[in-house]
C-alpha atoms as a PDB file:
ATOM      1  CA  UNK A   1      33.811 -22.732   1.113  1.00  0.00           C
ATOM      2  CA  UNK A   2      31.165 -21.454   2.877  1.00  0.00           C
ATOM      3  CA  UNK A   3      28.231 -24.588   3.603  1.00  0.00           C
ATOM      4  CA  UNK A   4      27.091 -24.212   7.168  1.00  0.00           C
ATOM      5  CA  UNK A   5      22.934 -23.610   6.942  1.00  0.00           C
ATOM      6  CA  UNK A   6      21.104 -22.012   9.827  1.00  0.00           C
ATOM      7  CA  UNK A   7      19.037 -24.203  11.565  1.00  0.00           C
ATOM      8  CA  UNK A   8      16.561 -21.410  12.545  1.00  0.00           C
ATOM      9  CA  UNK A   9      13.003 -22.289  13.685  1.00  0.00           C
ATOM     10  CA  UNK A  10       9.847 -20.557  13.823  1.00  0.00           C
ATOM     11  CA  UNK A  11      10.237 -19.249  17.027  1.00  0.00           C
ATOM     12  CA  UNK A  12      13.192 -16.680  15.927  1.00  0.00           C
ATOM     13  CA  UNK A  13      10.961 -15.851  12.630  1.00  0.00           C
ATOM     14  CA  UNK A  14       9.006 -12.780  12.886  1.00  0.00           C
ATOM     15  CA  UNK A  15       6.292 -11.323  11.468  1.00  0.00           C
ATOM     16  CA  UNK A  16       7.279  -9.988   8.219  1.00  0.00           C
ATOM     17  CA  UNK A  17      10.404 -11.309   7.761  1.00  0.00           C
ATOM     18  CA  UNK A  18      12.594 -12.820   4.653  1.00  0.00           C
ATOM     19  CA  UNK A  19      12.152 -16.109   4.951  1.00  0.00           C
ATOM     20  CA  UNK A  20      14.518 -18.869   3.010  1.00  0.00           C
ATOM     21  CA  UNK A  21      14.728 -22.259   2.239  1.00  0.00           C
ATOM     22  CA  UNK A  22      17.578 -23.985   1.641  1.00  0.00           C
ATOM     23  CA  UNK A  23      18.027 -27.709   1.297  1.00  0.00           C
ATOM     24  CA  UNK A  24      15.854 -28.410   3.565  1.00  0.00           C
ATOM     25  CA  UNK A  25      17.220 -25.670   6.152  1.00  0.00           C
ATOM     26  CA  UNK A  26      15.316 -22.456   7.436  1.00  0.00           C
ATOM     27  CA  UNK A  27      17.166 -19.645   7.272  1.00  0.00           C
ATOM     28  CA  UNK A  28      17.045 -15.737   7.247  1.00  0.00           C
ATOM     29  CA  UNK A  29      18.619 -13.646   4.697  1.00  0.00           C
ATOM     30  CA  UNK A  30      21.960 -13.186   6.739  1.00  0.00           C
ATOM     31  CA  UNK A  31      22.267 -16.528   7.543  1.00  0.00           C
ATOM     32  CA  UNK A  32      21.593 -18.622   4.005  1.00  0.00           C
ATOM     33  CA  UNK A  33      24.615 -19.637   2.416  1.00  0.00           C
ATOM     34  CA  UNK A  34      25.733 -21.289  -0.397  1.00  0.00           C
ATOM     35  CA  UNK A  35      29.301 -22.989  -2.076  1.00  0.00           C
ATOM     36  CA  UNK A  36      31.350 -21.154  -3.994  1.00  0.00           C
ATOM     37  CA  UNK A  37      31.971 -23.527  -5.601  1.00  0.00           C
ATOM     38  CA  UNK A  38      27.767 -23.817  -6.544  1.00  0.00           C
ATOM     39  CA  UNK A  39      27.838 -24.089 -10.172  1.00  0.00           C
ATOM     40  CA  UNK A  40      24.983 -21.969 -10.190  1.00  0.00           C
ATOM     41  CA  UNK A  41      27.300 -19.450  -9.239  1.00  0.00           C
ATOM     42  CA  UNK A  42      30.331 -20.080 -11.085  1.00  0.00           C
ATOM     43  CA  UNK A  43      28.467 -20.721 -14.469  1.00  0.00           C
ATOM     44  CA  UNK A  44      24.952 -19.508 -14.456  1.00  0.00           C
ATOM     45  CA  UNK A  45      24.288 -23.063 -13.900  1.00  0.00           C
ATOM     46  CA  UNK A  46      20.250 -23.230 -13.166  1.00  0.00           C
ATOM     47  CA  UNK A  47      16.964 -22.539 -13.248  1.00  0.00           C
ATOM     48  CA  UNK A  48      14.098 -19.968 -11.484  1.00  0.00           C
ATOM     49  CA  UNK A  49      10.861 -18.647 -11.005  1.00  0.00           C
ATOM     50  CA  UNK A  50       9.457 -15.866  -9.817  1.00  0.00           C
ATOM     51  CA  UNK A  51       6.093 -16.254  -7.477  1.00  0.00           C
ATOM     52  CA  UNK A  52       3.746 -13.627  -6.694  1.00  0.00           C
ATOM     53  CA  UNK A  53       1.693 -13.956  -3.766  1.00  0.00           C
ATOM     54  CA  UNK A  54      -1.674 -11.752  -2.306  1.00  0.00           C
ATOM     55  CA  UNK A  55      -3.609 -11.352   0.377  1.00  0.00           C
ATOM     56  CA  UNK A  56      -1.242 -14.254   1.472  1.00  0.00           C
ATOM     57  CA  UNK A  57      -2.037 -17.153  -0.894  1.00  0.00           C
ATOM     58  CA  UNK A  58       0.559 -17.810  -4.441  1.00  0.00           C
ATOM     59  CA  UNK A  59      -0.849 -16.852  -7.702  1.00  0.00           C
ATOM     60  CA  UNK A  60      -0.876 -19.642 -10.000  1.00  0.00           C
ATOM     61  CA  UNK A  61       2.041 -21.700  -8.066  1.00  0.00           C
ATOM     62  CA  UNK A  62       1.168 -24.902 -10.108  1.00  0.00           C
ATOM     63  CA  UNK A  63       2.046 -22.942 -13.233  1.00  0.00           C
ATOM     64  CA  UNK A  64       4.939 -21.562 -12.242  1.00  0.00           C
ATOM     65  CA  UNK A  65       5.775 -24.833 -10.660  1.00  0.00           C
ATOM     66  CA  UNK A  66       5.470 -26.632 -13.762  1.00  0.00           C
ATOM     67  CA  UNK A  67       7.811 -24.162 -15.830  1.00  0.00           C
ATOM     68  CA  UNK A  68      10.387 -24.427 -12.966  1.00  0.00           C
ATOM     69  CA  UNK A  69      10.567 -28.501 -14.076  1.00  0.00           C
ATOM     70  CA  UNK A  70      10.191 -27.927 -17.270  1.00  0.00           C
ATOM     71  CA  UNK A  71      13.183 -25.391 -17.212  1.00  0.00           C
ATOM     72  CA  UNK A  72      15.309 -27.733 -15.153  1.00  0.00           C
ATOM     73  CA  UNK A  73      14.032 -31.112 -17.286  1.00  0.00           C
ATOM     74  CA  UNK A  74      15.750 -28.981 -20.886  1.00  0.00           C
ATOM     75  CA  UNK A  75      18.823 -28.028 -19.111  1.00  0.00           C
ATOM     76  CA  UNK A  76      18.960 -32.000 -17.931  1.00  0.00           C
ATOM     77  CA  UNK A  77      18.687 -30.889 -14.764  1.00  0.00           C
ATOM     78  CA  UNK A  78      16.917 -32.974 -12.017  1.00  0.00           C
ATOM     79  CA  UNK A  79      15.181 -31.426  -9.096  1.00  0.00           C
ATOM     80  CA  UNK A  80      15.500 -33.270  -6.128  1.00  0.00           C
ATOM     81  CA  UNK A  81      12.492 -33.510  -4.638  1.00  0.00           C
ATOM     82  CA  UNK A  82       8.855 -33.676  -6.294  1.00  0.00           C
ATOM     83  CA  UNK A  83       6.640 -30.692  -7.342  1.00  0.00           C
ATOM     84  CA  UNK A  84       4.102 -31.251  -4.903  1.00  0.00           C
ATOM     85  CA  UNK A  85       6.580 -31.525  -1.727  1.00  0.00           C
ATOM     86  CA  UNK A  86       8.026 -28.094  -3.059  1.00  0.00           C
ATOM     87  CA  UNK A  87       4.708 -26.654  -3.248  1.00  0.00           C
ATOM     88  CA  UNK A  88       3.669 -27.920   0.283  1.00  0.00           C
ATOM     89  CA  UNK A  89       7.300 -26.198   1.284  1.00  0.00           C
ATOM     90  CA  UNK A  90       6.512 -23.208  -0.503  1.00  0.00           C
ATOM     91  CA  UNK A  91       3.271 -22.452   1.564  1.00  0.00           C
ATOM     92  CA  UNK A  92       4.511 -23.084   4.541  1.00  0.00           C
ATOM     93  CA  UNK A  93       7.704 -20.673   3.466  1.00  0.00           C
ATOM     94  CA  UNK A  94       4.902 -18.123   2.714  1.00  0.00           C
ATOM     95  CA  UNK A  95       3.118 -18.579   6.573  1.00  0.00           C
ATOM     96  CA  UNK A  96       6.496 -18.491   8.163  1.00  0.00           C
ATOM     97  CA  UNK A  97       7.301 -15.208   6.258  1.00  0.00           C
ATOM     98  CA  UNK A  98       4.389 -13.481   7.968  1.00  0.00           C
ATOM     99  CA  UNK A  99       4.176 -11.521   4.311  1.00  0.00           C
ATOM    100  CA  UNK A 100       0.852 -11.006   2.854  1.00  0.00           C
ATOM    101  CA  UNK A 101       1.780  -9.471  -0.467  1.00  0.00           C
ATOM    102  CA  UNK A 102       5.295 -11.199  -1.002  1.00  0.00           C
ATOM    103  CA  UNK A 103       7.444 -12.251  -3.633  1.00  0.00           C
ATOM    104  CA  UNK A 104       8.502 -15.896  -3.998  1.00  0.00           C
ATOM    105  CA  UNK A 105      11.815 -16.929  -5.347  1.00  0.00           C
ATOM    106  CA  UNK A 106      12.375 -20.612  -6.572  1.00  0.00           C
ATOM    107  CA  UNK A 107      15.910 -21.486  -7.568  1.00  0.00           C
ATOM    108  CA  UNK A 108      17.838 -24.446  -8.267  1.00  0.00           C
ATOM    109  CA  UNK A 109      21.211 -25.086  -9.168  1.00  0.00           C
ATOM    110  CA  UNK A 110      23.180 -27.539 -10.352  1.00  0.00           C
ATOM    111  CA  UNK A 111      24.738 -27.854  -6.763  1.00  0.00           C
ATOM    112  CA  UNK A 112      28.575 -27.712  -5.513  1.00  0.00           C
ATOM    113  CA  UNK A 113      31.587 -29.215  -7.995  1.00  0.00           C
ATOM    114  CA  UNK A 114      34.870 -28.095  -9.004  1.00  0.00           C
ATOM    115  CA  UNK A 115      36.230 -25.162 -11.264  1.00  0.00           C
ATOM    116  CA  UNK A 116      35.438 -27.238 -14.401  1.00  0.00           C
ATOM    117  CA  UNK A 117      32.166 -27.106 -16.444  1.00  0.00           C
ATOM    118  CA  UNK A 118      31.375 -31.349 -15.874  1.00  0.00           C
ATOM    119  CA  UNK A 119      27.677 -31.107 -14.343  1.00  0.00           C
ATOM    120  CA  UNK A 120      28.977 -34.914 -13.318  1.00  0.00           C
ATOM    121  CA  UNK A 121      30.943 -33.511 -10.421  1.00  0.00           C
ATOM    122  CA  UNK A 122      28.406 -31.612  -8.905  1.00  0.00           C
ATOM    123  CA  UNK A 123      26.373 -33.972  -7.366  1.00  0.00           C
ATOM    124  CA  UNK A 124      23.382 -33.183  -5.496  1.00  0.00           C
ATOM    125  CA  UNK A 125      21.581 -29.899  -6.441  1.00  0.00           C
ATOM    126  CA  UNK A 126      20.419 -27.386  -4.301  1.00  0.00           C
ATOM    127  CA  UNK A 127      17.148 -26.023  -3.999  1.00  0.00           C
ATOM    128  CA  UNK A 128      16.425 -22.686  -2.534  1.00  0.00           C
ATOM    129  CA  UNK A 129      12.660 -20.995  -2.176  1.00  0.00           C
ATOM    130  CA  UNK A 130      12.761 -17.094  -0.800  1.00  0.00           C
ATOM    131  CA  UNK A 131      10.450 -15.305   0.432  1.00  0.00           C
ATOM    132  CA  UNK A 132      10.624 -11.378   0.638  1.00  0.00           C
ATOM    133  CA  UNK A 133       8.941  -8.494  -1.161  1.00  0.00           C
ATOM    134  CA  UNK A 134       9.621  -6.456  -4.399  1.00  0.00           C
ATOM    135  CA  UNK A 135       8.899  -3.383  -5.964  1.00  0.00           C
ATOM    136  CA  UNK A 136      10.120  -2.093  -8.976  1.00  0.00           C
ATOM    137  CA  UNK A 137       8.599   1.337  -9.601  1.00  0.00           C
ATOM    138  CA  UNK A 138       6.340   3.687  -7.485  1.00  0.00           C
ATOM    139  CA  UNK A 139       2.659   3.386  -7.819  1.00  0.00           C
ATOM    140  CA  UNK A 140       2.395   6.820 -10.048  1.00  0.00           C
ATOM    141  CA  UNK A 141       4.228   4.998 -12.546  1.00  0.00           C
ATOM    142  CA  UNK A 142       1.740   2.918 -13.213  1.00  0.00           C
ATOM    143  CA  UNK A 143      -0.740   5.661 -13.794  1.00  0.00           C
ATOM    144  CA  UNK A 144       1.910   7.776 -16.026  1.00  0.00           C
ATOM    145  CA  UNK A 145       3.364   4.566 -18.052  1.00  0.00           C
ATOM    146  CA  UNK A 146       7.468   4.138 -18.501  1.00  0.00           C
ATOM    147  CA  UNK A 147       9.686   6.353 -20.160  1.00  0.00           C
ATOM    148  CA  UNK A 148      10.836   3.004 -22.516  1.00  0.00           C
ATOM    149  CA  UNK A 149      14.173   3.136 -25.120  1.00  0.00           C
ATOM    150  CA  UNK A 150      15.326   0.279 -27.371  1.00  0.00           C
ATOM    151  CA  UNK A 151      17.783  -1.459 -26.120  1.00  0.00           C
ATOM    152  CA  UNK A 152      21.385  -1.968 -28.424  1.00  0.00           C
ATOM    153  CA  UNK A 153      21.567  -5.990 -26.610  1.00  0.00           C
ATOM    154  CA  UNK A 154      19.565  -8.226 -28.786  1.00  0.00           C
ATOM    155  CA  UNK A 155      17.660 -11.116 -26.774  1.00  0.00           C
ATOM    156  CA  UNK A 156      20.013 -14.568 -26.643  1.00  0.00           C
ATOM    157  CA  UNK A 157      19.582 -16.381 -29.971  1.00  0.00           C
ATOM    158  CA  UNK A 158      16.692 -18.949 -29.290  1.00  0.00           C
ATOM    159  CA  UNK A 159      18.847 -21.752 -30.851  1.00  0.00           C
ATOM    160  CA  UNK A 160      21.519 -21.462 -28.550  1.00  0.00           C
ATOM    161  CA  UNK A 161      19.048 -21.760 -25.319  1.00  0.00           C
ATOM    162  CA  UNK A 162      15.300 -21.649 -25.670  1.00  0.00           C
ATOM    163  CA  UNK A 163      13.597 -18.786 -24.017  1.00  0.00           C
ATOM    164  CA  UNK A 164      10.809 -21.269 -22.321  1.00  0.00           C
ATOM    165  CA  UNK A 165      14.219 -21.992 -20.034  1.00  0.00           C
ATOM    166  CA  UNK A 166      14.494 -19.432 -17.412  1.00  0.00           C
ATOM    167  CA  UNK A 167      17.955 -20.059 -16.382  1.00  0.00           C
ATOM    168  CA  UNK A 168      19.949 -18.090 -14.284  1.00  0.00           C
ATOM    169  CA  UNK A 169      21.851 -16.648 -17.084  1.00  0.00           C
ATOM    170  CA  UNK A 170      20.539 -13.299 -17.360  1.00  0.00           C
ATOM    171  CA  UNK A 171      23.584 -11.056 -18.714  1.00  0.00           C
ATOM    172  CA  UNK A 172      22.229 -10.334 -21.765  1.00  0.00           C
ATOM    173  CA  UNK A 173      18.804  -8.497 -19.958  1.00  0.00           C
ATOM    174  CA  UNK A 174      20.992  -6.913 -17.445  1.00  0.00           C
ATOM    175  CA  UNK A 175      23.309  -5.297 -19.824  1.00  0.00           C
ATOM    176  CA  UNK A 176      20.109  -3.787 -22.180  1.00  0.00           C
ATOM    177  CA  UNK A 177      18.863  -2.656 -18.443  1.00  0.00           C
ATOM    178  CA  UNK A 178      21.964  -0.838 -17.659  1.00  0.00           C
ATOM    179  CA  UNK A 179      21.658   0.647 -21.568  1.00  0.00           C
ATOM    180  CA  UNK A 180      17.685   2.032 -19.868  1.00  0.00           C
ATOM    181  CA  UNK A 181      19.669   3.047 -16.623  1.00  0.00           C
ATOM    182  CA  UNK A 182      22.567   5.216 -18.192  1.00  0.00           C
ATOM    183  CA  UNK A 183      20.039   6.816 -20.738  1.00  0.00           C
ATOM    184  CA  UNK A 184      17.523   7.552 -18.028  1.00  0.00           C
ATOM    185  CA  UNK A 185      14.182   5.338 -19.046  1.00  0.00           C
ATOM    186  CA  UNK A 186      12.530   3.277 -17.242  1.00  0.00           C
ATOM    187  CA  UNK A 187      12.393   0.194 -18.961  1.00  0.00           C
ATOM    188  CA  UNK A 188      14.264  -0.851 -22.060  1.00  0.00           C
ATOM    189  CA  UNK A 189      12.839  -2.841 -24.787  1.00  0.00           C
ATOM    190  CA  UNK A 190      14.183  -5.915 -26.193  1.00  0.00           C
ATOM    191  CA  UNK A 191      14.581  -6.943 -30.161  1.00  0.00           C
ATOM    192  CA  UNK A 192      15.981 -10.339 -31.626  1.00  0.00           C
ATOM    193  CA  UNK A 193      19.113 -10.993 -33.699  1.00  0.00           C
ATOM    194  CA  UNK A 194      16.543 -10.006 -36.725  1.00  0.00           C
ATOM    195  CA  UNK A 195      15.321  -6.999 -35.206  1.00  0.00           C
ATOM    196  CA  UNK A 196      11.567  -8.036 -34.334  1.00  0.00           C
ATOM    197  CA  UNK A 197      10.051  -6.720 -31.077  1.00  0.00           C
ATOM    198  CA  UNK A 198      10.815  -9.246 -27.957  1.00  0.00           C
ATOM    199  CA  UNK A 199      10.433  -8.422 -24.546  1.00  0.00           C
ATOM    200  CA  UNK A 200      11.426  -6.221 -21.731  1.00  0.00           C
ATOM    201  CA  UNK A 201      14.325  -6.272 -19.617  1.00  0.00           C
ATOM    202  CA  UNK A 202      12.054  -8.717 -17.640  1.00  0.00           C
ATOM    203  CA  UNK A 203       8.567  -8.631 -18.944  1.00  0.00           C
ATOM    204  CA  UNK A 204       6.587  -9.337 -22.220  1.00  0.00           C
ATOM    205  CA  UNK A 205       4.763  -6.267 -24.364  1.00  0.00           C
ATOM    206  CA  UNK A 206       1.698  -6.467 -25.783  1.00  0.00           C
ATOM    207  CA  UNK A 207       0.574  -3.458 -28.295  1.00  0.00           C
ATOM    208  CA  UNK A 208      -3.022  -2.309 -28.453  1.00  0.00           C
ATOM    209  CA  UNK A 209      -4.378  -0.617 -31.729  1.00  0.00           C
ATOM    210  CA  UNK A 210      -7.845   0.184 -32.701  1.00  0.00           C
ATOM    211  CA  UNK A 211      -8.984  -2.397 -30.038  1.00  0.00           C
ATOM    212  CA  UNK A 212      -7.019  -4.887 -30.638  1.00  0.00           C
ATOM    213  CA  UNK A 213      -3.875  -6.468 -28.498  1.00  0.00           C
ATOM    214  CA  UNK A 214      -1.203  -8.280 -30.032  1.00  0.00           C
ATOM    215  CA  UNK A 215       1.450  -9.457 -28.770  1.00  0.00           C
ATOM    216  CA  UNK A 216       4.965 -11.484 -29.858  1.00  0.00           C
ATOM    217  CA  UNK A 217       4.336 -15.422 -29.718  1.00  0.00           C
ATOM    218  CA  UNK A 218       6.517 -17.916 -28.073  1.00  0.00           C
ATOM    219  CA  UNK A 219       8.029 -18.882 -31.395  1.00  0.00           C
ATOM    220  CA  UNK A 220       9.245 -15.531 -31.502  1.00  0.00           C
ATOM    221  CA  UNK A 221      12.209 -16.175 -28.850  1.00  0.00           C
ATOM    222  CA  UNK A 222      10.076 -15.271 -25.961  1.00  0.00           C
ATOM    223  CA  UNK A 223       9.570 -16.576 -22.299  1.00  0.00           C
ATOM    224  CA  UNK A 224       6.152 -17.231 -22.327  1.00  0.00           C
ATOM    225  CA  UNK A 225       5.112 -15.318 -19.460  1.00  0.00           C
ATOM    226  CA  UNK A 226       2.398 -16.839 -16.420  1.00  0.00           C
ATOM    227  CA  UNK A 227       1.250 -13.182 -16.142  1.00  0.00           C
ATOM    228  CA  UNK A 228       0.969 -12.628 -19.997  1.00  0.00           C
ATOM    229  CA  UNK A 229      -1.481 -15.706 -20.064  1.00  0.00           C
ATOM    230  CA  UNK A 230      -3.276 -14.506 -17.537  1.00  0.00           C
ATOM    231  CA  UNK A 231      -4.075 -11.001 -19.103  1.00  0.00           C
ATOM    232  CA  UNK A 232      -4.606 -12.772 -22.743  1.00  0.00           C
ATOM    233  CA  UNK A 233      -7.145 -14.583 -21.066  1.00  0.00           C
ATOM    234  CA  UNK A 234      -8.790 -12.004 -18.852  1.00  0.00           C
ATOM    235  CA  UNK A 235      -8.893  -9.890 -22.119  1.00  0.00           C
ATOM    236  CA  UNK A 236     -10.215 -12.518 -24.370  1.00  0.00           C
ATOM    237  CA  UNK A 237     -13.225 -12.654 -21.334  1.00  0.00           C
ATOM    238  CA  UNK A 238     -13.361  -9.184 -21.854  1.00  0.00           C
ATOM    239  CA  UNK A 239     -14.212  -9.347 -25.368  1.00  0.00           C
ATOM    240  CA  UNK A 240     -11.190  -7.698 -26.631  1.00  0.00           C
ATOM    241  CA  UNK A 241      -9.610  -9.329 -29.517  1.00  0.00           C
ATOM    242  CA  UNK A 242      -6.378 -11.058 -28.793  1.00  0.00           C
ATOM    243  CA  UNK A 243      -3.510 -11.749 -31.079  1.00  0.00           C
ATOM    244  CA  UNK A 244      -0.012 -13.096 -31.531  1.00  0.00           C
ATOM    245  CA  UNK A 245       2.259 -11.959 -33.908  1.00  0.00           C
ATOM    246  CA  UNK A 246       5.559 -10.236 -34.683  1.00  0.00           C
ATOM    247  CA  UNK A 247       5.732  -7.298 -34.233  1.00  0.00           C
ATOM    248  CA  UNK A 248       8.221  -4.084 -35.072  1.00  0.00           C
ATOM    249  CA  UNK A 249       9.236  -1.206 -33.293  1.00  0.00           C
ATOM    250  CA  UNK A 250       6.935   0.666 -35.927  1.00  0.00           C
ATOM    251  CA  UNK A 251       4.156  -1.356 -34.372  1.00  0.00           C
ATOM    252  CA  UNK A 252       4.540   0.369 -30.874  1.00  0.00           C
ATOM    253  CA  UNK A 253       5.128   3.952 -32.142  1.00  0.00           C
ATOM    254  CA  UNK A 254       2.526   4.204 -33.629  1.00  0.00           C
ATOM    255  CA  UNK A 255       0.371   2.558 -31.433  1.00  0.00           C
ATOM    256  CA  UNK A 256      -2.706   3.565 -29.124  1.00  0.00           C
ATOM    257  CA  UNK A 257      -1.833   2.021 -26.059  1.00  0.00           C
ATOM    258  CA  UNK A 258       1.316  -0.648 -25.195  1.00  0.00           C
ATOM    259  CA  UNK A 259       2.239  -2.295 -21.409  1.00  0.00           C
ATOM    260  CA  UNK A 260       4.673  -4.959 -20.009  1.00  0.00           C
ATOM    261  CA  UNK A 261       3.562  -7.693 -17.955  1.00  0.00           C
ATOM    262  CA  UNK A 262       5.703  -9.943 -15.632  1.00  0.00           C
ATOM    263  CA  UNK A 263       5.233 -11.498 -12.416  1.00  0.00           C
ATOM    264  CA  UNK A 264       7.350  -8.230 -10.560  1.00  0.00           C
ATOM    265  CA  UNK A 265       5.258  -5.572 -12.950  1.00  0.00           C
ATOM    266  CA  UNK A 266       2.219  -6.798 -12.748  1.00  0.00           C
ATOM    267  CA  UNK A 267       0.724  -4.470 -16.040  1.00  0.00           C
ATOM    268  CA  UNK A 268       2.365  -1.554 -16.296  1.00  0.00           C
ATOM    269  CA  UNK A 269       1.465   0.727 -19.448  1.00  0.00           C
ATOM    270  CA  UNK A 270       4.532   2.473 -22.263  1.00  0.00           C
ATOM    271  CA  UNK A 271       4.042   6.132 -22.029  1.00  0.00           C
ATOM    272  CA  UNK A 272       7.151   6.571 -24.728  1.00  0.00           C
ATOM    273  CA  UNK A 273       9.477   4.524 -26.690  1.00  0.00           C
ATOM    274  CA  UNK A 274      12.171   6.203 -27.967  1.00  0.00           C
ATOM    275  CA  UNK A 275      10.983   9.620 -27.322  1.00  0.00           C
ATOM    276  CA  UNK A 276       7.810   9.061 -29.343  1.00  0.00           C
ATOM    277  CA  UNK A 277       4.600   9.054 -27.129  1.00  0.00           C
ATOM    278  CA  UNK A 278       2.353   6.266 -27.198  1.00  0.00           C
ATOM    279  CA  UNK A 279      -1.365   7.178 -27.543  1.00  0.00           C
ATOM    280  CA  UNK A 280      -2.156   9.846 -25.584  1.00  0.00           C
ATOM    281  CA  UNK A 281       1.431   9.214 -23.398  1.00  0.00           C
ATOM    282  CA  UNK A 282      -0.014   7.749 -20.850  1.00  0.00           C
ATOM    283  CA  UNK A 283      -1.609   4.796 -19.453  1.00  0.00           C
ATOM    284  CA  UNK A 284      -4.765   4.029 -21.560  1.00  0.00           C
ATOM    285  CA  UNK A 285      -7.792   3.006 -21.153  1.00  0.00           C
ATOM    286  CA  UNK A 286      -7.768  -0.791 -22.200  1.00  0.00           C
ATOM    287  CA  UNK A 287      -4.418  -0.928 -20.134  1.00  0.00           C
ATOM    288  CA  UNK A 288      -6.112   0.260 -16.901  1.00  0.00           C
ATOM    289  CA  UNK A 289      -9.208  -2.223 -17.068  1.00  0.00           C
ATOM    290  CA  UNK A 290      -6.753  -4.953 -17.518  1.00  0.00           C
ATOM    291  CA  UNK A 291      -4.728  -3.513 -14.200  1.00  0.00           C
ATOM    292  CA  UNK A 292      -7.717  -3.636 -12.607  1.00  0.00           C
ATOM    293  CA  UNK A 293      -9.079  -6.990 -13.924  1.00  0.00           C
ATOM    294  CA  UNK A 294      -6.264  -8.432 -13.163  1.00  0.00           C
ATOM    295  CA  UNK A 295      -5.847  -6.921  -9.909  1.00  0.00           C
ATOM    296  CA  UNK A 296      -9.756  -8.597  -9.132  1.00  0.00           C
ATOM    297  CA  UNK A 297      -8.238 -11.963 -10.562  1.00  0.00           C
ATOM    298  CA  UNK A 298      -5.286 -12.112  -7.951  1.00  0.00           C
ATOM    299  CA  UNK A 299      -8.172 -11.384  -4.992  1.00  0.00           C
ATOM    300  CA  UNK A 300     -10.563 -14.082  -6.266  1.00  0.00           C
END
């Protein structure tokens, strides 16, 4: 079983650098380590967020703070330690990294057991915060839009796990992003067990048409993204009218303009879906004053 935890200090960080958290521990990213026997391992056991952060400060942290415990409170999962210690840690994780435009990764697990499924013999969990960078497409994407097909995987059924939990059971979007990967797209999209729009492989959609936006609503098996408030709101400022509903693949063909948003995308406009251009197959017009509203909100 492999427990040892680097006791690194700040003097061996550098400028720059991956910088983890664990229980307490500073470490780098050859030198964190975990159980095997970590249930969040063995059984998708746990909960996580995903922090962006610019110009060296975390966007929205108390939000996605709040969802972290929220996540971990449904699963009956206690976090040991309180949400403003972990945001204190998180901070100073972010001025240790030396990264100015870095990606923050908060995860907790259920902690070490056994080889059973009894949460009662695991009993302390971890908590690990990482700091690195991430980019998921090339900046020209984001002028061109994604090449986007339907994916065959449907979304988990919201009765068996709600969506607002973002566990660390992610199969189901992996599998509909290696459908994208083997058919050459981009991105994939997402429908539910009924066949109603959903989300990306890691983001939610919104459609625009004639001016409006619309965009699938929590009820409809979503994660309710920080990011996806964010732009309903800077939009709604904007004086663009803002909607939720559910929405069909027939919604996005034939609409004028569509994106994802997520913490890791940012806004990113839908060129295609399913060979059919969107619009004029290409990022539009309302999706690139949103990029760059958004883009002024994360400066501010």
């Amino acid at each position: 079983t492999a427990t040892a935890k680097s006791k690194t200090t700040t003097s061996t960080q550098t400028v720059g650098t991956t910088t983890i958290w664990l229980d307490g521990e500073w470490c780098d990213r050859g030198s964190a380590m975990i159980s095997v026997y970590d249930h969040g391992l063995l059984y998708g056991d746990g909960v996580f967020e995903g922090v962006r952060a610019y110009g060296g400060k975390a966007f929205r942290l108390d939000d996605h703070l709040e969802r972290l415990y929220d996540s971990a409170k449904a699963i009956w999962l206690e976090v040991p330690i309180d949400k403003q210690e972990l945001s204190s840690i998180t901070v100073e994780a972010l001025q240790r990294s030396g990264i100015a435009e870095a990606y923050i990764r908060h995860i907790v697990t259920r902690g070490a057991g056994d080889l059973g499924l009894d949460p009662r013999k695991c009993p302390k969990p971890s908590v690990i915060i990482i700091v690195d960078t991430i980019k998921l497409w090339p900046e020209q994407v984001y002028e061109t839009g994604l090449n986007v097909i339907t994916a065959g995987t449907p979304i988990p059924h919201r009765e068996s796990l709600s969506p607002r939990v973002k566990s660390l059971n992610y199969l189901a979007h992996i599998m509909a992003k290696v459908e994208g990967i083997h058919a050459g797209a981009d991105e994939v999209l997402m429908l539910d067990s009924s066949g109603a729009v959903a989300e990306g492989s890691g983001q939610n959609v919104f459609v625009v048409k004639k001016g409006r936006i619309t965009t699938p609503p929590p009820y409809a098996g979503i994660l309710r993204g920080v990011t996806r408030d964010a732009i309903m709101s800077l939009a709604t400022e904007a004086g663009y009218e803002v909607h939720e509903t559910i929405l069909n693949r027939y919604d996005l063909y034939t609409a004028d303009e569509a994106f994802f948003t997520g913490t890791a995308s940012e806004i990113v406009g839908i060129r295609q879906l399913d060979g059919r251009l969107i619009g004029s197959g290409k990022s539009g017009p309302i999706t690139r004053d949103l990029r760059a509203r958004f883009h002024s909100l994360v400066r501010s």
